[in-house]
PDB file of N, CA and C in Angstrom:
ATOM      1  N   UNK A   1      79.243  57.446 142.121  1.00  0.00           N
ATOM      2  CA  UNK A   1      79.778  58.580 141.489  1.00  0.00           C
ATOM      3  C   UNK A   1      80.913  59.107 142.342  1.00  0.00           C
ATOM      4  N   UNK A   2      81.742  59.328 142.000  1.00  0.00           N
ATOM      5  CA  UNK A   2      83.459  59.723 142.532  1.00  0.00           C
ATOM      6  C   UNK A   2      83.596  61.176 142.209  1.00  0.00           C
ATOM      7  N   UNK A   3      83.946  62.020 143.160  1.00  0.00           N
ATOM      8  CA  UNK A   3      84.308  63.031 143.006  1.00  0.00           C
ATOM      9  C   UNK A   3      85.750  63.488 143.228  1.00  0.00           C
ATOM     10  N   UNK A   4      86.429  64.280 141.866  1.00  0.00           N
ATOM     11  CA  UNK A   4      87.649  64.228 141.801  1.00  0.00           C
ATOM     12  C   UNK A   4      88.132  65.648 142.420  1.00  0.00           C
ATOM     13  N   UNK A   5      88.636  65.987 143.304  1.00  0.00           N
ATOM     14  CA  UNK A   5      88.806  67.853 143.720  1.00  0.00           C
ATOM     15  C   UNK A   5      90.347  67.615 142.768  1.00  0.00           C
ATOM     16  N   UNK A   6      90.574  68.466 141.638  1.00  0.00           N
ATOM     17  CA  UNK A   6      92.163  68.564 141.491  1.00  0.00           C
ATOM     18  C   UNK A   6      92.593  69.315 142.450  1.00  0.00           C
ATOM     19  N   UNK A   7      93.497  68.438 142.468  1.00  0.00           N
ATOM     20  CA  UNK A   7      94.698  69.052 143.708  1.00  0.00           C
ATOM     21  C   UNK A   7      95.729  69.559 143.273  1.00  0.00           C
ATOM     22  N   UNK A   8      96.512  70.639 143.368  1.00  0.00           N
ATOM     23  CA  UNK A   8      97.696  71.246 142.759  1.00  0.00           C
ATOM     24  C   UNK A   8      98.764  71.626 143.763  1.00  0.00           C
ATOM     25  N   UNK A   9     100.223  71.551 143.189  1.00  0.00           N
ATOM     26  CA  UNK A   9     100.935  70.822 143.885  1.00  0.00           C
ATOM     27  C   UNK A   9     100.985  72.617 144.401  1.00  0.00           C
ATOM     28  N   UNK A  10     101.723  72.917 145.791  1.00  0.00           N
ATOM     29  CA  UNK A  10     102.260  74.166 145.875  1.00  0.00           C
ATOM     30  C   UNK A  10     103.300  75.038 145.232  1.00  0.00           C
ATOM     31  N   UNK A  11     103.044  76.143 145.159  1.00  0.00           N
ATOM     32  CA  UNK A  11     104.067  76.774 144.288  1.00  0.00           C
ATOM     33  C   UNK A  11     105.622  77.006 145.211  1.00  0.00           C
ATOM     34  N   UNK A  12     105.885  77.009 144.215  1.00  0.00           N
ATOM     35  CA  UNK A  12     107.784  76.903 144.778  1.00  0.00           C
ATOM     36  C   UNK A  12     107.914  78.334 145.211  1.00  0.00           C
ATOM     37  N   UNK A  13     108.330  78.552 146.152  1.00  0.00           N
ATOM     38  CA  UNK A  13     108.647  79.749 146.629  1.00  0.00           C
ATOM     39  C   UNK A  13     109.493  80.271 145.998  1.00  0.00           C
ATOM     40  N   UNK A  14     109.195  81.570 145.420  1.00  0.00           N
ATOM     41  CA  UNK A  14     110.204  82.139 144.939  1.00  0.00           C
ATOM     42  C   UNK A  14     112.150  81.887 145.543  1.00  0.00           C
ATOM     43  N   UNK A  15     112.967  82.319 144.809  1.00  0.00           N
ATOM     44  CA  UNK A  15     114.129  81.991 145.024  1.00  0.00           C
ATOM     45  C   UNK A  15     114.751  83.122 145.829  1.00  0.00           C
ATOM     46  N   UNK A  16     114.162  83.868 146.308  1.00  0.00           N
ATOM     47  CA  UNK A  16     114.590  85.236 147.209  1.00  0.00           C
ATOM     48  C   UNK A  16     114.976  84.173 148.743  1.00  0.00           C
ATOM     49  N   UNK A  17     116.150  84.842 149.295  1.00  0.00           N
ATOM     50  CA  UNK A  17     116.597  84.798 150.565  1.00  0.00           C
ATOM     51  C   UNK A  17     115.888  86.263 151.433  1.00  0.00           C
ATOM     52  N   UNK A  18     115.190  85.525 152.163  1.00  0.00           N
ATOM     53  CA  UNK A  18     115.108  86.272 153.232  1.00  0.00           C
ATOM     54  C   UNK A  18     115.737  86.468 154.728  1.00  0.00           C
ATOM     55  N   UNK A  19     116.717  87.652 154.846  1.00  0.00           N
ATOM     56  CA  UNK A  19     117.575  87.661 155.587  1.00  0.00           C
ATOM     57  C   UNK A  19     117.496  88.707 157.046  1.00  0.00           C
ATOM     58  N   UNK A  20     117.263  88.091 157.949  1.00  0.00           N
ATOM     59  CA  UNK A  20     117.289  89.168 158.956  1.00  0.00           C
ATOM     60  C   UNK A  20     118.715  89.914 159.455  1.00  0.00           C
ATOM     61  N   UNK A  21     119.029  91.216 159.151  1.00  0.00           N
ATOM     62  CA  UNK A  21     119.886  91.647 159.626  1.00  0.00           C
ATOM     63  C   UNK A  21     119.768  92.926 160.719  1.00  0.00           C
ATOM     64  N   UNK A  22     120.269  92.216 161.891  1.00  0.00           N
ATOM     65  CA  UNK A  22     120.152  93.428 163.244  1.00  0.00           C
ATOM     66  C   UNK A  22     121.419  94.372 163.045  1.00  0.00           C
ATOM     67  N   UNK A  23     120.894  95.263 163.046  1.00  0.00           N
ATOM     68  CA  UNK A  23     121.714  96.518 163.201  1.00  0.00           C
ATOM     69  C   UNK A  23     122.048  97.298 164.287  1.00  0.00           C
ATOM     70  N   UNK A  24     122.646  97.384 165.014  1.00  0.00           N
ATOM     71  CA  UNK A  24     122.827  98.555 166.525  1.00  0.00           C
ATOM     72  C   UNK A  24     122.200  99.887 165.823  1.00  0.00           C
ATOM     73  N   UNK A  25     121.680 100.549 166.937  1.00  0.00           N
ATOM     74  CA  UNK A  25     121.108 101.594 166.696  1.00  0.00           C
ATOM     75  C   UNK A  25     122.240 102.209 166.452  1.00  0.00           C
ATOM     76  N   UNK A  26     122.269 103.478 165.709  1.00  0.00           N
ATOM     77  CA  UNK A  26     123.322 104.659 165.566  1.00  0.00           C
ATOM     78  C   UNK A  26     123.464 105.270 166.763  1.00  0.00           C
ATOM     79  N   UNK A  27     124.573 105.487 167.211  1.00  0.00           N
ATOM     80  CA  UNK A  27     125.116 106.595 168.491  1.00  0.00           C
ATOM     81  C   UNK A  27     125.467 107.802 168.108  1.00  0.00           C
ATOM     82  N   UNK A  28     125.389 108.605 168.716  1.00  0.00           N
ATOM     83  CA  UNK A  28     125.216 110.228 168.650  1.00  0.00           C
ATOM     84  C   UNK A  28     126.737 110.705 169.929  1.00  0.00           C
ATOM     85  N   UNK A  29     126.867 111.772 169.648  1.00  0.00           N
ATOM     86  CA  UNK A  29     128.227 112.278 170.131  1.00  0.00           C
ATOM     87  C   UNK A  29     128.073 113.206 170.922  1.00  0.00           C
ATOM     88  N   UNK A  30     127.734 113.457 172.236  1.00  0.00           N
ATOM     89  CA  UNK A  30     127.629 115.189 172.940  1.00  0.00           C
ATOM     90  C   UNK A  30     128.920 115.803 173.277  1.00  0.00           C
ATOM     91  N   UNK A  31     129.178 116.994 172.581  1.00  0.00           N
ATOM     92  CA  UNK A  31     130.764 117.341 172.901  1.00  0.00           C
ATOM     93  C   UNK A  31     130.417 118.990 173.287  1.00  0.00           C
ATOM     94  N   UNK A  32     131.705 118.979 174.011  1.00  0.00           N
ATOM     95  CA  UNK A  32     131.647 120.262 174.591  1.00  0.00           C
ATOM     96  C   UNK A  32     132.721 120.810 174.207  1.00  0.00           C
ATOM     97  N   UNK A  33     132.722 121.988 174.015  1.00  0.00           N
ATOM     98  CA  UNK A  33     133.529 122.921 173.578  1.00  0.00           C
ATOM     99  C   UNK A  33     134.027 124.097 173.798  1.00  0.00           C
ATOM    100  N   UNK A  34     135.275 124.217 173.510  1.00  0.00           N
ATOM    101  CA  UNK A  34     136.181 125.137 174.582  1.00  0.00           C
ATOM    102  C   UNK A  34     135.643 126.467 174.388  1.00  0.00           C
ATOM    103  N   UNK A  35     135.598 127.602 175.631  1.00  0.00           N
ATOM    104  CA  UNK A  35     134.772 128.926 175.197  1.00  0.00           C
ATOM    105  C   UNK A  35     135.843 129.328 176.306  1.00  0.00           C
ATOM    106  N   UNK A  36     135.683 130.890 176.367  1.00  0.00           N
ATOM    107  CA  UNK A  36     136.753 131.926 177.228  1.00  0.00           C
ATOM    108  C   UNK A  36     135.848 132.060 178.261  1.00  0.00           C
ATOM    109  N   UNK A  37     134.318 131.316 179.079  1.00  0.00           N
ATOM    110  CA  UNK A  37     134.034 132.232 179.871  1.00  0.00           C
ATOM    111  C   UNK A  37     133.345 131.534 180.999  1.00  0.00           C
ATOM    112  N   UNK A  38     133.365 129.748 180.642  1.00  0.00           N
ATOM    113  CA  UNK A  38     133.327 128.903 181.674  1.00  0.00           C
ATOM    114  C   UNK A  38     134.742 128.587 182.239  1.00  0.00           C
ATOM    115  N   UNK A  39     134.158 128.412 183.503  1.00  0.00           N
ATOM    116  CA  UNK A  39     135.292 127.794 184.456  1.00  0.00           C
ATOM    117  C   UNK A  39     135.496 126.267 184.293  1.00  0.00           C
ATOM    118  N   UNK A  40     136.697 126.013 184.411  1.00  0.00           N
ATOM    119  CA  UNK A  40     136.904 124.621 184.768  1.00  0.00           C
ATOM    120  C   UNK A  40     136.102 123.979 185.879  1.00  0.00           C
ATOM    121  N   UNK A  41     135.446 124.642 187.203  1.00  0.00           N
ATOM    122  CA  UNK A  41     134.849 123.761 187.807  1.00  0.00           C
ATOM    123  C   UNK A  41     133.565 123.945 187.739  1.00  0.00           C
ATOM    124  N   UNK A  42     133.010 124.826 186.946  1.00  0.00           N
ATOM    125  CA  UNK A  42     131.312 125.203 186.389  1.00  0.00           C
ATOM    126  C   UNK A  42     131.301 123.517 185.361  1.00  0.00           C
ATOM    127  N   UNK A  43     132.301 123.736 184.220  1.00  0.00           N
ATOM    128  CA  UNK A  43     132.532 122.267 183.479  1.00  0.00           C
ATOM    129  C   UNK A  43     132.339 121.178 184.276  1.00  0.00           C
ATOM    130  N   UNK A  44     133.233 121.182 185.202  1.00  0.00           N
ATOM    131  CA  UNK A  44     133.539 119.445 185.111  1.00  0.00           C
ATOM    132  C   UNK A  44     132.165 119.194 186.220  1.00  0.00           C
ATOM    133  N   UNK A  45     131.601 120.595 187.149  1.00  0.00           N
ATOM    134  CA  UNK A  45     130.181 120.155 188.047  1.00  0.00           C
ATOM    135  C   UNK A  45     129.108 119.832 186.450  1.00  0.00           C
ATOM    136  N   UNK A  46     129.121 120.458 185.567  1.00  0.00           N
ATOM    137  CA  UNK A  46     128.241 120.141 185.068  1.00  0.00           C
ATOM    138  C   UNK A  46     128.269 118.631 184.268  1.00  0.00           C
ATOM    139  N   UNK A  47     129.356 118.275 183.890  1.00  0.00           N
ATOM    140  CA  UNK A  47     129.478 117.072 183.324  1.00  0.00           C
ATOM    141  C   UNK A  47     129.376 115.946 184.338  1.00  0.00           C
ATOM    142  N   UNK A  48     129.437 116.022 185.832  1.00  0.00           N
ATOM    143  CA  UNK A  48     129.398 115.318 186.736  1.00  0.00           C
ATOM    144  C   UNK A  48     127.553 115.345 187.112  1.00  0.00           C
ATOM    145  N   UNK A  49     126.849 116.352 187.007  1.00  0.00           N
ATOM    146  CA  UNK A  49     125.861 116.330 187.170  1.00  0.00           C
ATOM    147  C   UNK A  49     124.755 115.961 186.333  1.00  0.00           C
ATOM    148  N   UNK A  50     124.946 116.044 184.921  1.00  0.00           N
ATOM    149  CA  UNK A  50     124.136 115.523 183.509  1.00  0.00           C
ATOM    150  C   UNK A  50     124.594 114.314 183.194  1.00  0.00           C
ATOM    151  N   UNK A  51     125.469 114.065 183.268  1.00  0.00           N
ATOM    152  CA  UNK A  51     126.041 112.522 182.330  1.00  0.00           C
ATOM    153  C   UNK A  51     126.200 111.482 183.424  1.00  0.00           C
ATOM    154  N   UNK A  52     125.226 110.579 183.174  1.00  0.00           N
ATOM    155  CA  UNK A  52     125.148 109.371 184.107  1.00  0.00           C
ATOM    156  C   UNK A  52     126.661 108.574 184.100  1.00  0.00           C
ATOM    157  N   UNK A  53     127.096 108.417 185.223  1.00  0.00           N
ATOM    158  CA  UNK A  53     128.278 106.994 186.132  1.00  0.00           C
ATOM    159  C   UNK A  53     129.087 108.583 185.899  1.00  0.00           C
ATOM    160  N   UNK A  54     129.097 109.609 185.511  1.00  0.00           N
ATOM    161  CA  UNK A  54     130.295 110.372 185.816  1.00  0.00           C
ATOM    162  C   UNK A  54     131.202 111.092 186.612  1.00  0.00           C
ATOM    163  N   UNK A  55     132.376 110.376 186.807  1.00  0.00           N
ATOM    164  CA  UNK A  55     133.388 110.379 187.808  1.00  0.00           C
ATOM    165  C   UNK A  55     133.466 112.015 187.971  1.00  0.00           C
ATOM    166  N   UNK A  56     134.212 111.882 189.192  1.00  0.00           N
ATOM    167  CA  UNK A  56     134.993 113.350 189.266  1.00  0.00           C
ATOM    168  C   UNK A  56     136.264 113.320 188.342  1.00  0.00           C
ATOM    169  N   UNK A  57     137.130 112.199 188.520  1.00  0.00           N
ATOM    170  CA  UNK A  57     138.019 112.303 188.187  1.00  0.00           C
ATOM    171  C   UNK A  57     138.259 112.130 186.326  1.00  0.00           C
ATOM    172  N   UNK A  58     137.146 111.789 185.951  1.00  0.00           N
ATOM    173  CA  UNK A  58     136.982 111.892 184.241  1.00  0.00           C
ATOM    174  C   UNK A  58     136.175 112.977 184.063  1.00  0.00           C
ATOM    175  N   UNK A  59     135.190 113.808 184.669  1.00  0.00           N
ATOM    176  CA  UNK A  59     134.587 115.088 184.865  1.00  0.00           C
ATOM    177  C   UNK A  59     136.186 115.632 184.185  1.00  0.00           C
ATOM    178  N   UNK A  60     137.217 115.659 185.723  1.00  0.00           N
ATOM    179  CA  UNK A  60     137.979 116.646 185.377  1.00  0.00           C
ATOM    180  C   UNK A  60     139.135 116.536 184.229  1.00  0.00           C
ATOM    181  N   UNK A  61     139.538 114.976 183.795  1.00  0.00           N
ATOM    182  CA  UNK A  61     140.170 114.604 182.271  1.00  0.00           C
ATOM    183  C   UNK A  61     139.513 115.414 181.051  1.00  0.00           C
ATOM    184  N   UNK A  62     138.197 114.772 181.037  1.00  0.00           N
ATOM    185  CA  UNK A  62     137.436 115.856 179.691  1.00  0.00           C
ATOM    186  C   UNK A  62     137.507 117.392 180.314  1.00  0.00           C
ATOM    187  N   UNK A  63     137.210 117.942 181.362  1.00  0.00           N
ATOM    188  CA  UNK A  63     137.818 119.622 181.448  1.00  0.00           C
ATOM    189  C   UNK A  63     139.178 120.055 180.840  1.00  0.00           C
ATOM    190  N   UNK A  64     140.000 118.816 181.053  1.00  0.00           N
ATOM    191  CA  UNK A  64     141.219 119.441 180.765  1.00  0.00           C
ATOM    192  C   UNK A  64     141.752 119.556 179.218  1.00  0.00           C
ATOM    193  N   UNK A  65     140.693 118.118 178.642  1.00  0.00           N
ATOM    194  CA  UNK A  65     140.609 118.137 177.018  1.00  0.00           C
ATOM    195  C   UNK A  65     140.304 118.694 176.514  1.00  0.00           C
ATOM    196  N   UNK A  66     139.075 119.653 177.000  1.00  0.00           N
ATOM    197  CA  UNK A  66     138.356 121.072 176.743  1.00  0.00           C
ATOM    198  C   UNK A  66     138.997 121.979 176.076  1.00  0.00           C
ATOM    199  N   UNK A  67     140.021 122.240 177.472  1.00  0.00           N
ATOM    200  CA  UNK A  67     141.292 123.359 177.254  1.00  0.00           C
ATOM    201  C   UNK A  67     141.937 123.550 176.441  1.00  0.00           C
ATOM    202  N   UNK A  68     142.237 122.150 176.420  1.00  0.00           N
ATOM    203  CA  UNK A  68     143.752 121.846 175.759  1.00  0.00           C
ATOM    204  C   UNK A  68     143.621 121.284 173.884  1.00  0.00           C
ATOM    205  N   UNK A  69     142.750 120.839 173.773  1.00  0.00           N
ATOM    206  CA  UNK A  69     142.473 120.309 172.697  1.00  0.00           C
ATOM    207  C   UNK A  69     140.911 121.505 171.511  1.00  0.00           C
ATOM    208  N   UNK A  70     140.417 121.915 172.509  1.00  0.00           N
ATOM    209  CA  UNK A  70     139.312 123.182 171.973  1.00  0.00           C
ATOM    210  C   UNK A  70     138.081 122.083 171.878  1.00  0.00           C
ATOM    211  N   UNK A  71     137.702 120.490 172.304  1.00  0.00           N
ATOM    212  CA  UNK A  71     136.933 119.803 172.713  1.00  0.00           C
ATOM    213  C   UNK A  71     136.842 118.961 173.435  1.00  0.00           C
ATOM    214  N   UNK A  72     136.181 118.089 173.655  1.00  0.00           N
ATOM    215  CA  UNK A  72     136.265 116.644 174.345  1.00  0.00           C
ATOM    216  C   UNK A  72     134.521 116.475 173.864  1.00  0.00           C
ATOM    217  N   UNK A  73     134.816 114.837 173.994  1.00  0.00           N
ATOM    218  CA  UNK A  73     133.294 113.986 173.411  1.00  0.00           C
ATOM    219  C   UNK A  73     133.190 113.661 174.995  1.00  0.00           C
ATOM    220  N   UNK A  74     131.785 113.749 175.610  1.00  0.00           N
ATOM    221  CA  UNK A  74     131.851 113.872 177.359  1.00  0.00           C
ATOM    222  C   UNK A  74     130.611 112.732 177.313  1.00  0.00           C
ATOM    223  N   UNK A  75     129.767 112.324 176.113  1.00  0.00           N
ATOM    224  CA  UNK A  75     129.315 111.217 176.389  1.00  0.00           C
ATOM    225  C   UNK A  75     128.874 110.766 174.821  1.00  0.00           C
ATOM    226  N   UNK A  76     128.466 109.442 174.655  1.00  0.00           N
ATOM    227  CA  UNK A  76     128.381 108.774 173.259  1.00  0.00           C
ATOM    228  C   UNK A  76     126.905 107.927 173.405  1.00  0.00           C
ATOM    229  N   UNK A  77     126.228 107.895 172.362  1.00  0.00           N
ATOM    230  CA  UNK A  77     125.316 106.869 172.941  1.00  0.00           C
ATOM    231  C   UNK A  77     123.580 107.102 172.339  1.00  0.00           C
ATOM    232  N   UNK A  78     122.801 106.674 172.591  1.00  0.00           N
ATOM    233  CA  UNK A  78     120.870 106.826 172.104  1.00  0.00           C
ATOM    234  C   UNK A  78     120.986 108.349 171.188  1.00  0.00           C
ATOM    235  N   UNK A  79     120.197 108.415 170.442  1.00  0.00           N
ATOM    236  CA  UNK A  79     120.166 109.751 170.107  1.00  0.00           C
ATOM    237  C   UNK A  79     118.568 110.794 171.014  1.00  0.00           C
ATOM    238  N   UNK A  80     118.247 110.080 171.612  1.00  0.00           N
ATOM    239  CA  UNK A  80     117.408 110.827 172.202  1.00  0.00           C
ATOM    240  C   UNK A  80     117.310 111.195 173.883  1.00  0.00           C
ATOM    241  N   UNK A  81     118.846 110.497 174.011  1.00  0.00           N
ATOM    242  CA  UNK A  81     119.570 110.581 175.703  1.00  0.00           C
ATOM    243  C   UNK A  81     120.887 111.379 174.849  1.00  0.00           C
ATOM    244  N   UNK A  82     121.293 111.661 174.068  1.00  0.00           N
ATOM    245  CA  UNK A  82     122.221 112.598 173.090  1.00  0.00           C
ATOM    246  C   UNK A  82     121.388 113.596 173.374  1.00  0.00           C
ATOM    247  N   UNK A  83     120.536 113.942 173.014  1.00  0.00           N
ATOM    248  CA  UNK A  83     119.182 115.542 173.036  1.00  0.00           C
ATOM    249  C   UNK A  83     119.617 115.541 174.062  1.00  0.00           C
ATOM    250  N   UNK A  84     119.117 115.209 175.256  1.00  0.00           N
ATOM    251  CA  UNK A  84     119.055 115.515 176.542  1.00  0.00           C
ATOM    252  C   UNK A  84     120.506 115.982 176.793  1.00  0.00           C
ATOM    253  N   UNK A  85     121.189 115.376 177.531  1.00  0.00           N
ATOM    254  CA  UNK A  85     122.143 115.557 177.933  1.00  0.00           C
ATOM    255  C   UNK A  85     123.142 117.135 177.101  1.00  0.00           C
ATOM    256  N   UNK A  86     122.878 117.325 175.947  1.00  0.00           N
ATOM    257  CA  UNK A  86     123.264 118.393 175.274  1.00  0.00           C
ATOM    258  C   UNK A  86     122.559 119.953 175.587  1.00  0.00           C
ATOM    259  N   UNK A  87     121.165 119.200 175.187  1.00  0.00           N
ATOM    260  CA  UNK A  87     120.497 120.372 176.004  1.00  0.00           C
ATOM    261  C   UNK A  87     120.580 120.996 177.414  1.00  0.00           C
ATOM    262  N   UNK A  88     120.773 119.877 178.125  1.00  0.00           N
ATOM    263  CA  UNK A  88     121.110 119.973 179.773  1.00  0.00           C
ATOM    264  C   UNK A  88     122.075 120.700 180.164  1.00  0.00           C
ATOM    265  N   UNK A  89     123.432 120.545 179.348  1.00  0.00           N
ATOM    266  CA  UNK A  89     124.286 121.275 179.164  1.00  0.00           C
ATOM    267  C   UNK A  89     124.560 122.637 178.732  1.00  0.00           C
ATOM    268  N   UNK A  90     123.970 122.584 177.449  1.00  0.00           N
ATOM    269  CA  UNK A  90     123.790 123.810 176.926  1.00  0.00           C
ATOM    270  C   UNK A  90     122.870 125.013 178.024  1.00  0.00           C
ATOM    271  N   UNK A  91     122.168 124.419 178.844  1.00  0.00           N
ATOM    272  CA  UNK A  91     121.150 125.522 179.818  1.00  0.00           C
ATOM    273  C   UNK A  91     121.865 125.410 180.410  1.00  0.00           C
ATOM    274  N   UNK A  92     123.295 124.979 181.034  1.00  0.00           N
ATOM    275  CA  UNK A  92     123.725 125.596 182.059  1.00  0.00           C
ATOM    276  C   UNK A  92     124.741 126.470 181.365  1.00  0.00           C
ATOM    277  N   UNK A  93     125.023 126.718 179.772  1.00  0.00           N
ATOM    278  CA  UNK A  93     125.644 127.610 179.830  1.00  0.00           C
ATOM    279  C   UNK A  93     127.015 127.322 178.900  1.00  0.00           C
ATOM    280  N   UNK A  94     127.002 125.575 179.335  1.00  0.00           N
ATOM    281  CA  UNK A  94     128.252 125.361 178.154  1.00  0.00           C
ATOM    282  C   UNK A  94     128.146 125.803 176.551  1.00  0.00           C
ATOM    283  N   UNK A  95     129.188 125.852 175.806  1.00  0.00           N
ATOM    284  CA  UNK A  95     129.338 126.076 174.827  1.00  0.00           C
ATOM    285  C   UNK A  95     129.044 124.973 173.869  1.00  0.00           C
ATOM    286  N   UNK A  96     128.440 123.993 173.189  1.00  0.00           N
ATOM    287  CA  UNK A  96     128.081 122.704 173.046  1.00  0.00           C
ATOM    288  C   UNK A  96     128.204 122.499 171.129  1.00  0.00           C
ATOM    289  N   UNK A  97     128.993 121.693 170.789  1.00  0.00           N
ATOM    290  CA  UNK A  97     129.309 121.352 169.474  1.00  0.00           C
ATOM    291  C   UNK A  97     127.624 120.426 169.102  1.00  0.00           C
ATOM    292  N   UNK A  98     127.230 120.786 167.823  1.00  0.00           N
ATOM    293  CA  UNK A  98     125.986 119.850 167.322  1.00  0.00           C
ATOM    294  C   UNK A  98     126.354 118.594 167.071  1.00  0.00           C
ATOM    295  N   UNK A  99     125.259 117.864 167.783  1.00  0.00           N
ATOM    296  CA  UNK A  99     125.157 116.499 167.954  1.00  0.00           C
ATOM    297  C   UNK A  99     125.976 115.693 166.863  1.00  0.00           C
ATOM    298  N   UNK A 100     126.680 115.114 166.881  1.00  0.00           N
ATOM    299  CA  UNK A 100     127.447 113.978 165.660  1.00  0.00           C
ATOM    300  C   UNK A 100     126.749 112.372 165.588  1.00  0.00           C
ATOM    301  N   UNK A 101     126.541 111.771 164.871  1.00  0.00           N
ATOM    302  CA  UNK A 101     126.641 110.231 164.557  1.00  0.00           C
ATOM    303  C   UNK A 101     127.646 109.794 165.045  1.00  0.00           C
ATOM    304  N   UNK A 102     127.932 108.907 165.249  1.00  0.00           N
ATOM    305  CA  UNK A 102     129.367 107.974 164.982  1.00  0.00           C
ATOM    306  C   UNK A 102     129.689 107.367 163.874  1.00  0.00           C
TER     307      UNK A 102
END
């Protein structure tokens, strides 16, 4: 006696592409903004002291963009090193534009 199991062929996978697409995370914008009652060197210590690799000498470029322009973007980047660094700022007093996307 022979036993027959039917066997059935596999089903065809649907015709969908499945596509992995990596995306960069979104970057966030911390900007500071020009006010009548910080100093230029309260600014550029504080941007030298919150924002990581920051020069003196780009500390004092974005101070002067401050001035001159009524902003400067003083760092770009994570949105949850964006919090920080804004907030950090903001407690010492700067005047601080809300966080942007890029």
């Amino acid at each position: 006696m022979a036993i027959f199991a039917a066997v059935q062929a596999p089903e065809r996978l649907k015709d969908t592409v499945r596509e992995i697409v990596r995306k960069p995370y979104p970057k966030y914008k911390v900007i500071v903004l020009n006010d009548d009652f910080n100093t230029f060197e309260h600014v550029a210590d504080c941007l030298m002291k919150y924002i990581p690799q920051m020069t003196e000498q780009t500390a004092w470029e974005l101070t002067k963009q401050v001035d001159a322009e009524g902003f400067a973007i003083v760092w770009v980047g994570p949105m949850e090193q964006a919090e920080l660094y804004h907030a950090q700022l903001q407690q010492e007093g700067l005047t601080m534009a809300p966080i942007e996307s890029e």
